[in-house]
PDB file of N, CA and C in Angstrom:
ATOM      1  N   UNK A   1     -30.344 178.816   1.568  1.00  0.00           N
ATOM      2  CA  UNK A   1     -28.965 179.256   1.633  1.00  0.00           C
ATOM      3  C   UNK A   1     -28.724 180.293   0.532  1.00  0.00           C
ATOM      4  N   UNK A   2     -28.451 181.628   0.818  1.00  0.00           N
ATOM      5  CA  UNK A   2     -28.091 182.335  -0.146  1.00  0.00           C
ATOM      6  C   UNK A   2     -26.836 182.268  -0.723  1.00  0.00           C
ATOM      7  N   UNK A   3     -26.786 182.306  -2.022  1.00  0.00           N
ATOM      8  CA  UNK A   3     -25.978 182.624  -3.281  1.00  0.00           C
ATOM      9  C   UNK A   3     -24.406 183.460  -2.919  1.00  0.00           C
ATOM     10  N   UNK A   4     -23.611 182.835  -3.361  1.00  0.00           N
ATOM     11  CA  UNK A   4     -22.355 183.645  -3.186  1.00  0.00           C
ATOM     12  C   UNK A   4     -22.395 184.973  -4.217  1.00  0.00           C
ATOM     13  N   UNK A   5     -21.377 185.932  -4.522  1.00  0.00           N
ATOM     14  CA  UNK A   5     -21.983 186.746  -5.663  1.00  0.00           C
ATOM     15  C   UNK A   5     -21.381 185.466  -6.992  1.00  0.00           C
ATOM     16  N   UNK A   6     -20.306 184.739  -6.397  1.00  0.00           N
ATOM     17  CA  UNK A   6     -19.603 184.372  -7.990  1.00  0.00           C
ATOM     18  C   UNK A   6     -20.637 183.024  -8.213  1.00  0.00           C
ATOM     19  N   UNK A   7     -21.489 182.483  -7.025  1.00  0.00           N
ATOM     20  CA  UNK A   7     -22.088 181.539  -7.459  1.00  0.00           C
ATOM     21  C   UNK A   7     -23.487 182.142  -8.438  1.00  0.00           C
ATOM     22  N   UNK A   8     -23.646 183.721  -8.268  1.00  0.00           N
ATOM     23  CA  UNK A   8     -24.651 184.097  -9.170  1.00  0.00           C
ATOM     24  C   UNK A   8     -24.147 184.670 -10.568  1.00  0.00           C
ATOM     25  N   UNK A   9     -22.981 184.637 -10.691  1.00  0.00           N
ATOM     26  CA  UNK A   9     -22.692 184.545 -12.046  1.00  0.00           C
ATOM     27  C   UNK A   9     -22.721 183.243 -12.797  1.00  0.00           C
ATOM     28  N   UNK A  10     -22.423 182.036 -11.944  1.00  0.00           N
ATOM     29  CA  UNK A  10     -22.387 180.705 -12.067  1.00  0.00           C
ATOM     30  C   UNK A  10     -23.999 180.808 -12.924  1.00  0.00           C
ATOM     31  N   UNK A  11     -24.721 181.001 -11.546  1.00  0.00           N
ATOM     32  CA  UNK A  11     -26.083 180.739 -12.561  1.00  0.00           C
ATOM     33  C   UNK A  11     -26.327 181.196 -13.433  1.00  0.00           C
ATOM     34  N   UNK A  12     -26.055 182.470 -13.799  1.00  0.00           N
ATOM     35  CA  UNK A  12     -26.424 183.206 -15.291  1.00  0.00           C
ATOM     36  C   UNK A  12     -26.008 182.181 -16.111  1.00  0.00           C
ATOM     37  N   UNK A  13     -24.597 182.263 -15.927  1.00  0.00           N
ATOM     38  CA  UNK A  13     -24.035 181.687 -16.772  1.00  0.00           C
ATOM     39  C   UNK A  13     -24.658 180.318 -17.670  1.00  0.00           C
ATOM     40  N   UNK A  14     -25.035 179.688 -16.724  1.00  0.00           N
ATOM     41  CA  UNK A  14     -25.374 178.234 -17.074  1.00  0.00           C
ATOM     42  C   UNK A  14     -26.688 178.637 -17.066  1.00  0.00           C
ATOM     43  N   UNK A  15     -27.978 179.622 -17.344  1.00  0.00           N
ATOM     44  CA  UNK A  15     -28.873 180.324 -17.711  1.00  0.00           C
ATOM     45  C   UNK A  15     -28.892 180.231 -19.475  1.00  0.00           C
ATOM     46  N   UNK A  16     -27.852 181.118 -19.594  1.00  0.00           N
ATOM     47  CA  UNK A  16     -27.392 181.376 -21.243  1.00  0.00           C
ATOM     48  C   UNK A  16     -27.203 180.426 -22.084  1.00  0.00           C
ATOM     49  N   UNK A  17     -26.363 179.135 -21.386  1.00  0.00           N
ATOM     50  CA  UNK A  17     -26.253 177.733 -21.882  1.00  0.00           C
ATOM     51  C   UNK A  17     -27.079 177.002 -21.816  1.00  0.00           C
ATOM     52  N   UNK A  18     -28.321 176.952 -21.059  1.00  0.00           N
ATOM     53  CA  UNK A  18     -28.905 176.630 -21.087  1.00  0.00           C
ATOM     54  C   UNK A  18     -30.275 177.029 -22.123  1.00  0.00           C
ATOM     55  N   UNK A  19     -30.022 177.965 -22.640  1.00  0.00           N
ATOM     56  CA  UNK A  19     -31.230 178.933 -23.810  1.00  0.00           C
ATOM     57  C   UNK A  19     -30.621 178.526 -24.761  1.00  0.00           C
ATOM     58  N   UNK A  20     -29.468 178.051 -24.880  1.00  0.00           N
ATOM     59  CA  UNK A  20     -28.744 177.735 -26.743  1.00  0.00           C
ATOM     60  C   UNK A  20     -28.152 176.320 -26.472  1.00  0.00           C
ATOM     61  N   UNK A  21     -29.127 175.382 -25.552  1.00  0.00           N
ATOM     62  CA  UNK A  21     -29.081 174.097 -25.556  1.00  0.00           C
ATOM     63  C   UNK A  21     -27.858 173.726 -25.426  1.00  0.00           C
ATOM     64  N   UNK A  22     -27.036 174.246 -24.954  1.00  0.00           N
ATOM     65  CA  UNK A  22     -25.345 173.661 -25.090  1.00  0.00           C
ATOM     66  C   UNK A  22     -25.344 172.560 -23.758  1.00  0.00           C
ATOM     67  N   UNK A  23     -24.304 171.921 -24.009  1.00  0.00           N
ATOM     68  CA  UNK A  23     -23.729 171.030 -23.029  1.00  0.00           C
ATOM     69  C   UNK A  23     -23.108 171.403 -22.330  1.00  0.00           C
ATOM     70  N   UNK A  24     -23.183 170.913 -21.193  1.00  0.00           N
ATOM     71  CA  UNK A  24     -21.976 171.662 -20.236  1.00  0.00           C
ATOM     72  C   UNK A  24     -21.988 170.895 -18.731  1.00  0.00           C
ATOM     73  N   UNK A  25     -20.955 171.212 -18.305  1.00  0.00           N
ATOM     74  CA  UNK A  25     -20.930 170.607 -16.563  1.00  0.00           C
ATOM     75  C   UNK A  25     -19.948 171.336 -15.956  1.00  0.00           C
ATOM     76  N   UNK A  26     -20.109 171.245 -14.583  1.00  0.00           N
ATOM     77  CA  UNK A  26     -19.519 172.188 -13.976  1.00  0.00           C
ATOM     78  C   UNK A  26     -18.443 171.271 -13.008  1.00  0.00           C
ATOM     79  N   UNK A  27     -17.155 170.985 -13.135  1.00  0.00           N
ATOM     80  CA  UNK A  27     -16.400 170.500 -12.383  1.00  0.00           C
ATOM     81  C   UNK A  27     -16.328 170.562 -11.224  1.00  0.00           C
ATOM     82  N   UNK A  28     -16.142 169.544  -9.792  1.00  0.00           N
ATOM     83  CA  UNK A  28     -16.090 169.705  -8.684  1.00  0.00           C
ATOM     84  C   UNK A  28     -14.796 170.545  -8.320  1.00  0.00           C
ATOM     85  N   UNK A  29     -14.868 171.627  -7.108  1.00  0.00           N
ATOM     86  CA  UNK A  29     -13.637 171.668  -7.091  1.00  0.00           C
ATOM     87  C   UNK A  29     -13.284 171.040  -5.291  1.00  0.00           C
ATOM     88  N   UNK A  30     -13.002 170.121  -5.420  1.00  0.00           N
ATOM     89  CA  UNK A  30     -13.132 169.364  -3.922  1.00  0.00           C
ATOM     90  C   UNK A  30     -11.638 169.233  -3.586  1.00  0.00           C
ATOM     91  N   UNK A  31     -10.914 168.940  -4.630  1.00  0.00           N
ATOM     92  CA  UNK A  31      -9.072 169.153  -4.116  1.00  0.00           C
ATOM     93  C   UNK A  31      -8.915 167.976  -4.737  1.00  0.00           C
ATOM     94  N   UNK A  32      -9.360 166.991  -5.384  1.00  0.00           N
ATOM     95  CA  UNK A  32      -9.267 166.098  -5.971  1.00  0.00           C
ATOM     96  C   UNK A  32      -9.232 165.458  -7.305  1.00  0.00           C
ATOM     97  N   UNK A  33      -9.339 166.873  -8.142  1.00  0.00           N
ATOM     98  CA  UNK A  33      -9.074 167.150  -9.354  1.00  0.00           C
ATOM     99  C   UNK A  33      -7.922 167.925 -10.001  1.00  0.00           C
ATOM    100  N   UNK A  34      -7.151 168.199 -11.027  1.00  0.00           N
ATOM    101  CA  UNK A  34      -6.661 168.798 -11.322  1.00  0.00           C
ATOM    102  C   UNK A  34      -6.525 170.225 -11.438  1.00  0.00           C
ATOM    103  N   UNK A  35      -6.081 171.003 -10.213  1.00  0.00           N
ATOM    104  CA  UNK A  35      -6.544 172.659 -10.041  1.00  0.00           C
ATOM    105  C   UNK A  35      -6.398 173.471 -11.431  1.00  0.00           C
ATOM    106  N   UNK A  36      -7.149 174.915 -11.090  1.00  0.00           N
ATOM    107  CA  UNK A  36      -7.157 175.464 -12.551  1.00  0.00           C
ATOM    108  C   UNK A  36      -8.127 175.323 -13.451  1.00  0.00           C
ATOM    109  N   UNK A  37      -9.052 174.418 -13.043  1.00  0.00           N
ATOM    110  CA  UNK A  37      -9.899 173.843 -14.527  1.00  0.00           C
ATOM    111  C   UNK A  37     -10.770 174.712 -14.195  1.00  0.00           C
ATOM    112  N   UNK A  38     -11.510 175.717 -15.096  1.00  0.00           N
ATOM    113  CA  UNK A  38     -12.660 176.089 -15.762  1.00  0.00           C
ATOM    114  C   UNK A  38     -13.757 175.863 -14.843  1.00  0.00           C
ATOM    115  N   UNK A  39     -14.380 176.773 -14.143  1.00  0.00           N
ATOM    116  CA  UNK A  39     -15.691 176.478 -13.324  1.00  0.00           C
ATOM    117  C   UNK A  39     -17.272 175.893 -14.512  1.00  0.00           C
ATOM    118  N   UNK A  40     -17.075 175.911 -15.309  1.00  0.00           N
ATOM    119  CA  UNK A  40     -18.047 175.246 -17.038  1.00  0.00           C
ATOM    120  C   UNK A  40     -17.081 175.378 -18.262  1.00  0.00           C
ATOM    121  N   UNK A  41     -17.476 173.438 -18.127  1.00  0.00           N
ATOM    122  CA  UNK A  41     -16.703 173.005 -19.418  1.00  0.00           C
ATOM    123  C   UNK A  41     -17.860 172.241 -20.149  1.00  0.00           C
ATOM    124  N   UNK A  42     -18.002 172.765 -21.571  1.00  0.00           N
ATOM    125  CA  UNK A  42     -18.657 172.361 -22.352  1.00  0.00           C
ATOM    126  C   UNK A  42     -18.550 172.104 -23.511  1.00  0.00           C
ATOM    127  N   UNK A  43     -19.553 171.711 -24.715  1.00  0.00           N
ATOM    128  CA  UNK A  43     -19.530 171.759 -26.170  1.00  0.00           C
ATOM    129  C   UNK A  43     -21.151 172.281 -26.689  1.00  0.00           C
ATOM    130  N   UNK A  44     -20.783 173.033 -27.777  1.00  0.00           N
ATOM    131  CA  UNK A  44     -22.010 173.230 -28.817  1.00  0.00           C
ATOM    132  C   UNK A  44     -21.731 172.996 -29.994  1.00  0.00           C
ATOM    133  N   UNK A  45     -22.442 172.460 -30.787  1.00  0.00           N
ATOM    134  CA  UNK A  45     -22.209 172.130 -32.365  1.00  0.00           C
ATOM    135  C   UNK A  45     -20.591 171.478 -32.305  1.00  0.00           C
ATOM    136  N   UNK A  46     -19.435 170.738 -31.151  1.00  0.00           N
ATOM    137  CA  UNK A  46     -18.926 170.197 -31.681  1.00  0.00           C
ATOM    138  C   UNK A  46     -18.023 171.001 -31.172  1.00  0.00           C
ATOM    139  N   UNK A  47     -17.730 172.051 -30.522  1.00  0.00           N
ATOM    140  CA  UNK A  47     -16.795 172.973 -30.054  1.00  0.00           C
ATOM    141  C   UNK A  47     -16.987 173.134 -28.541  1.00  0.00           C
ATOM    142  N   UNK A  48     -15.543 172.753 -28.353  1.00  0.00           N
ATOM    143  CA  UNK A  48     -15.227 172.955 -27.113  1.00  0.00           C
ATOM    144  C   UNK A  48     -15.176 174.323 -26.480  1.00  0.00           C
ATOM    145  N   UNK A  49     -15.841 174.745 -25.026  1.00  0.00           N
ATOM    146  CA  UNK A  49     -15.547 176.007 -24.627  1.00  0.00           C
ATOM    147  C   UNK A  49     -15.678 175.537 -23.156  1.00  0.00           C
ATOM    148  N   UNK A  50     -14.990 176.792 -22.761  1.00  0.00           N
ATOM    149  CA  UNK A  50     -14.971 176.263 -20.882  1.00  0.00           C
ATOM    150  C   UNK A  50     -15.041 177.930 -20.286  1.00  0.00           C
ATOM    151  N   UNK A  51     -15.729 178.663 -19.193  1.00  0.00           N
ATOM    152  CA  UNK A  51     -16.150 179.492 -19.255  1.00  0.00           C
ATOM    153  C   UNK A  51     -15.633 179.476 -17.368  1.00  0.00           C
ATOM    154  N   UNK A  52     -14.709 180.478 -17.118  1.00  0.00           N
ATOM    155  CA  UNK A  52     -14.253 180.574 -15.743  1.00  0.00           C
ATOM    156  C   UNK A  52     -14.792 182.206 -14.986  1.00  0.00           C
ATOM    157  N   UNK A  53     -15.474 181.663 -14.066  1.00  0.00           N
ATOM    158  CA  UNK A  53     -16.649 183.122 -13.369  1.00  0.00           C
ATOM    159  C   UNK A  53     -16.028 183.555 -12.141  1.00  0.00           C
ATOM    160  N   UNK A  54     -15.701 184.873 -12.195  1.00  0.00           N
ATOM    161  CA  UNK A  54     -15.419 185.941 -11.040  1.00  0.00           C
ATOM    162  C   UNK A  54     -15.968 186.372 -10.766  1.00  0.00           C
ATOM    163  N   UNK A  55     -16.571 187.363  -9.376  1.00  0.00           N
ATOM    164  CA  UNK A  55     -17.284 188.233  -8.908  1.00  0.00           C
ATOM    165  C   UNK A  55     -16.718 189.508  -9.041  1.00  0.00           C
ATOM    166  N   UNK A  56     -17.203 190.205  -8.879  1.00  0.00           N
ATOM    167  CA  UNK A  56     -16.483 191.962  -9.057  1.00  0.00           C
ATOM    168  C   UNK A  56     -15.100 191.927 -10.098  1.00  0.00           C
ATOM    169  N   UNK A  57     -14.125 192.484  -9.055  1.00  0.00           N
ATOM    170  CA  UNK A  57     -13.114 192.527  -9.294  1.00  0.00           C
ATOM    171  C   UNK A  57     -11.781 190.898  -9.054  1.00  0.00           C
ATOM    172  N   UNK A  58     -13.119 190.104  -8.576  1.00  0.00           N
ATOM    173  CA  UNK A  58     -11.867 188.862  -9.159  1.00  0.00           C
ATOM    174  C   UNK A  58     -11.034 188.807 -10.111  1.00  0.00           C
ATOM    175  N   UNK A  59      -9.611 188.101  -9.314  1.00  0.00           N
ATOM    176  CA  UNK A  59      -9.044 188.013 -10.557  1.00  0.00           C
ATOM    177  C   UNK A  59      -8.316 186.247 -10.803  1.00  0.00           C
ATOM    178  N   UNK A  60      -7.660 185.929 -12.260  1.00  0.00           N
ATOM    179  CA  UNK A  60      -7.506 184.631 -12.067  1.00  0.00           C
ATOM    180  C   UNK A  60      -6.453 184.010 -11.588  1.00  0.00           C
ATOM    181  N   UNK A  61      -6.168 182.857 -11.142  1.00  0.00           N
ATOM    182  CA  UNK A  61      -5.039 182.574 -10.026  1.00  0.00           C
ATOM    183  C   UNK A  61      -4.131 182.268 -11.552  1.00  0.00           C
ATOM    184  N   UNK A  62      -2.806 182.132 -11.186  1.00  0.00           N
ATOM    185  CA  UNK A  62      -1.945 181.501 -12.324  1.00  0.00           C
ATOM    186  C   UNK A  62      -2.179 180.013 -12.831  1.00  0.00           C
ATOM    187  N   UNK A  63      -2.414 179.368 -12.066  1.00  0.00           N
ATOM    188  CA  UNK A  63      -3.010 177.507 -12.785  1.00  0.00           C
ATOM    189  C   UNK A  63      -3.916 178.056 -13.244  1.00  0.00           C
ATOM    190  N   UNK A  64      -5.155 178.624 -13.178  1.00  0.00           N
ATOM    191  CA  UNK A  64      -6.097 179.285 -13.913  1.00  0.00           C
ATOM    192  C   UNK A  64      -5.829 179.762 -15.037  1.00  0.00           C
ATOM    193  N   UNK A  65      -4.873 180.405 -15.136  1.00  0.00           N
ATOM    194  CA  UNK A  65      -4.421 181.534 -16.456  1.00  0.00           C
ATOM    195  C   UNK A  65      -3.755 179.729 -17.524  1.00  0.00           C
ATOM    196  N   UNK A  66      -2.821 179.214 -16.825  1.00  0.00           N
ATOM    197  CA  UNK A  66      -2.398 177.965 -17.941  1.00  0.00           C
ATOM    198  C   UNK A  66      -3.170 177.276 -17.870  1.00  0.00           C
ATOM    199  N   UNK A  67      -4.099 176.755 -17.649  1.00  0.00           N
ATOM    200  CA  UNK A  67      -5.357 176.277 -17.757  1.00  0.00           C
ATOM    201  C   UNK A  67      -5.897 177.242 -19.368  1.00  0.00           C
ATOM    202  N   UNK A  68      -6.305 178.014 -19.192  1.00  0.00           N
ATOM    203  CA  UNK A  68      -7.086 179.000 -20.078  1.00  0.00           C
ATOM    204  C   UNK A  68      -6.194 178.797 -21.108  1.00  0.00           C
ATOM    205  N   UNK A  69      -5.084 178.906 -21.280  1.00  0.00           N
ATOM    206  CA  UNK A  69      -4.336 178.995 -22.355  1.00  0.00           C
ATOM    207  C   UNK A  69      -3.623 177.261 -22.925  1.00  0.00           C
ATOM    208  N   UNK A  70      -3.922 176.426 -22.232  1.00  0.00           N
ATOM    209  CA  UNK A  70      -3.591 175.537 -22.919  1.00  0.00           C
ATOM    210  C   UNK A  70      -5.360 175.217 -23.597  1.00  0.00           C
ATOM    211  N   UNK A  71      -6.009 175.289 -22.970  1.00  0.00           N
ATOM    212  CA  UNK A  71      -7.747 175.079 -24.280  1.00  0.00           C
ATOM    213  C   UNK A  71      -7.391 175.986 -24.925  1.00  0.00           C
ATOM    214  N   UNK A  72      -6.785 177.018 -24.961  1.00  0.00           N
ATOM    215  CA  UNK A  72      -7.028 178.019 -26.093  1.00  0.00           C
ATOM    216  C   UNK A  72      -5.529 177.973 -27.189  1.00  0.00           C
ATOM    217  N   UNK A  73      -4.690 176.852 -26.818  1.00  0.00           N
ATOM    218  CA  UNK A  73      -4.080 176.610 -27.507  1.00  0.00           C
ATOM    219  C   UNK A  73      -4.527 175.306 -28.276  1.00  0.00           C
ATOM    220  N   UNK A  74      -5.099 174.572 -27.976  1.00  0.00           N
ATOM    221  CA  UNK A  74      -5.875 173.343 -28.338  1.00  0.00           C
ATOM    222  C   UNK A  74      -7.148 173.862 -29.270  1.00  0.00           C
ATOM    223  N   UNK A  75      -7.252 174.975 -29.638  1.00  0.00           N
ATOM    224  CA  UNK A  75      -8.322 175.698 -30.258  1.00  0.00           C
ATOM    225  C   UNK A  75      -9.562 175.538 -29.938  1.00  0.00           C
ATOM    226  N   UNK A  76      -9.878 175.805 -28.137  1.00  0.00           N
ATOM    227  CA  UNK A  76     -11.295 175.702 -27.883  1.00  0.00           C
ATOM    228  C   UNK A  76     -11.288 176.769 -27.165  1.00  0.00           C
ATOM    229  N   UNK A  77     -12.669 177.330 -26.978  1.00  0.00           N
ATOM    230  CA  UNK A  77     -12.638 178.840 -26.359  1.00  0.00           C
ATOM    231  C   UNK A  77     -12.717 178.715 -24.979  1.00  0.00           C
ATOM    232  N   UNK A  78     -11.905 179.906 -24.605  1.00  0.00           N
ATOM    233  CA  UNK A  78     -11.958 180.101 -22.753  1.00  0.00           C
ATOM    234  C   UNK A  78     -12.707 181.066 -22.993  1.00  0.00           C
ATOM    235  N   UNK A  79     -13.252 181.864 -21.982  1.00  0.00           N
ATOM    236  CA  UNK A  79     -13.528 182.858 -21.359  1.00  0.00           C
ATOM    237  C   UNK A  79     -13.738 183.150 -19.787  1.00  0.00           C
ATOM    238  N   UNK A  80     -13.205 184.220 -19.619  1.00  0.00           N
ATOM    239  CA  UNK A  80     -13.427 184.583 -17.837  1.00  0.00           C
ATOM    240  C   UNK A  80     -14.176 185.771 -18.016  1.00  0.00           C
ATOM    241  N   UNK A  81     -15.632 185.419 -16.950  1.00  0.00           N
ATOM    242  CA  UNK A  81     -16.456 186.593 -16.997  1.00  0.00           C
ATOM    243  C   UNK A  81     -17.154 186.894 -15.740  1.00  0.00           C
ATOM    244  N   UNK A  82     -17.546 188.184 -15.765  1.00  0.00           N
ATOM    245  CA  UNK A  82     -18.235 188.679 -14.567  1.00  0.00           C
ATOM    246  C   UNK A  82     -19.258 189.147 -14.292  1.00  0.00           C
ATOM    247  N   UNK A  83     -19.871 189.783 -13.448  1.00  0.00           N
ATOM    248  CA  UNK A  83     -21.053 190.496 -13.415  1.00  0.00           C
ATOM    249  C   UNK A  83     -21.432 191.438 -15.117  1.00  0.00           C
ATOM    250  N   UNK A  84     -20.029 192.174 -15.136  1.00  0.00           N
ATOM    251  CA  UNK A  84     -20.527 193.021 -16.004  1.00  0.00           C
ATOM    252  C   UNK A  84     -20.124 192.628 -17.376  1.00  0.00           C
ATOM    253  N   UNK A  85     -19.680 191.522 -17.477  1.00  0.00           N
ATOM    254  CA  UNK A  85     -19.242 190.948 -18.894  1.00  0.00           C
ATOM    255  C   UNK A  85     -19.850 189.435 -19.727  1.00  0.00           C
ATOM    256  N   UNK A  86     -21.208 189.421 -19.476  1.00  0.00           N
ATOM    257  CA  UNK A  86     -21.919 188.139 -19.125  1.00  0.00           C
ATOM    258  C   UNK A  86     -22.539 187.584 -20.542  1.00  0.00           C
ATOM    259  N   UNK A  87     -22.477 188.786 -21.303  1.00  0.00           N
ATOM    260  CA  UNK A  87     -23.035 189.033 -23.416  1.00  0.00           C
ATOM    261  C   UNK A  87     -21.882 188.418 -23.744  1.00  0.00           C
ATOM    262  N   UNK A  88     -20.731 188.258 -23.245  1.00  0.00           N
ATOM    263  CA  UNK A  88     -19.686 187.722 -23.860  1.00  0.00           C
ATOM    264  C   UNK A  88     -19.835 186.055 -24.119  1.00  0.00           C
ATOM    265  N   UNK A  89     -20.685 185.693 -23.183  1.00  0.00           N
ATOM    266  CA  UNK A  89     -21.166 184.460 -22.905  1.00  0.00           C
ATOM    267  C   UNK A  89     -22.193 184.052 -24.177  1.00  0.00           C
ATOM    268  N   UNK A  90     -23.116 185.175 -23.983  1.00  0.00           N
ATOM    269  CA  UNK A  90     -24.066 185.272 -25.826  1.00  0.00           C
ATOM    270  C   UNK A  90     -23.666 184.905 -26.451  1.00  0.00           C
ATOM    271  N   UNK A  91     -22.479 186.263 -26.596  1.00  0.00           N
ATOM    272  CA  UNK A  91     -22.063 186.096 -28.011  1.00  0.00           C
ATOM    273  C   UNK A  91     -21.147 184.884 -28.269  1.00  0.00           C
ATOM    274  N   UNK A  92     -20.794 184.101 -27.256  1.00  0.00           N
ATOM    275  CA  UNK A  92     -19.866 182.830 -27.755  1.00  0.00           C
ATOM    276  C   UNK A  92     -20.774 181.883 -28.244  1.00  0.00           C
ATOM    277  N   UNK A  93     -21.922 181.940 -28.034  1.00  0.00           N
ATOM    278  CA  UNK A  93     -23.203 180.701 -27.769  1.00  0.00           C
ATOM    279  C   UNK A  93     -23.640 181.471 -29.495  1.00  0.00           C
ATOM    280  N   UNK A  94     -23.751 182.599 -29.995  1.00  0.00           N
ATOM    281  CA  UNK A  94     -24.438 182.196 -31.053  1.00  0.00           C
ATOM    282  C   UNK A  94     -23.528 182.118 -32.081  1.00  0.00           C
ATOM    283  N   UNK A  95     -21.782 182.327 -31.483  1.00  0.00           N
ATOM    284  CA  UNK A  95     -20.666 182.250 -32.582  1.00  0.00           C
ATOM    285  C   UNK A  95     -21.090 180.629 -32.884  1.00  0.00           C
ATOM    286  N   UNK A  96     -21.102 179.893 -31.684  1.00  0.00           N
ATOM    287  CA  UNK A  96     -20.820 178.179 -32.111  1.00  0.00           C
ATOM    288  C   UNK A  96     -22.169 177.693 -32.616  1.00  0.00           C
TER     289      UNK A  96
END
């Protein structure tokens, strides 16, 4: 079965986390959870981060956006990334 494009950012993603040993899991989204949450929610060294993946020009729904901003008011890092923004992912992995 081939790869969606956002399910191949998925994999990078959890590629990168996976090279700097971090923790992480990827929430179901089946309708039975609380919408909005973070497609990877994790910890490294003790810090929370949750990492939400678009394809191209995706963009994020509004429960998405308060989602993002209540972890990032709770002082743990969001990020939303894409094909072409994927070092951002790096660079969070060797900040923590």
């Amino acid at each position: 079965m081939a790869q969606t494009p956002e399910g191949k950012v998925k994999a990078a993603v959890c590629k990168i986390l996976d090279a700097h040993g971090a923790y992480y899991f990827k929430p179901p989204a089946n309708g039975y959870g609380r919408q909005g949450i973070p497609d990877v929610v994790g910890c490294k060294n003790g810090r929370f981060f949750s990492i939400e993946c678009k394809a191209g020009k995706g963009k994020t729904t509004v429960l998405q956006e308060m989602e993002i901003a209540r972890i990032r008011q709770a002082d743990g890092f969001a990020l939303v990334v894409n094909e072409t923004n994927l070092d951002a992912v790096e660079a969070l992995m060797v900040l923590l």
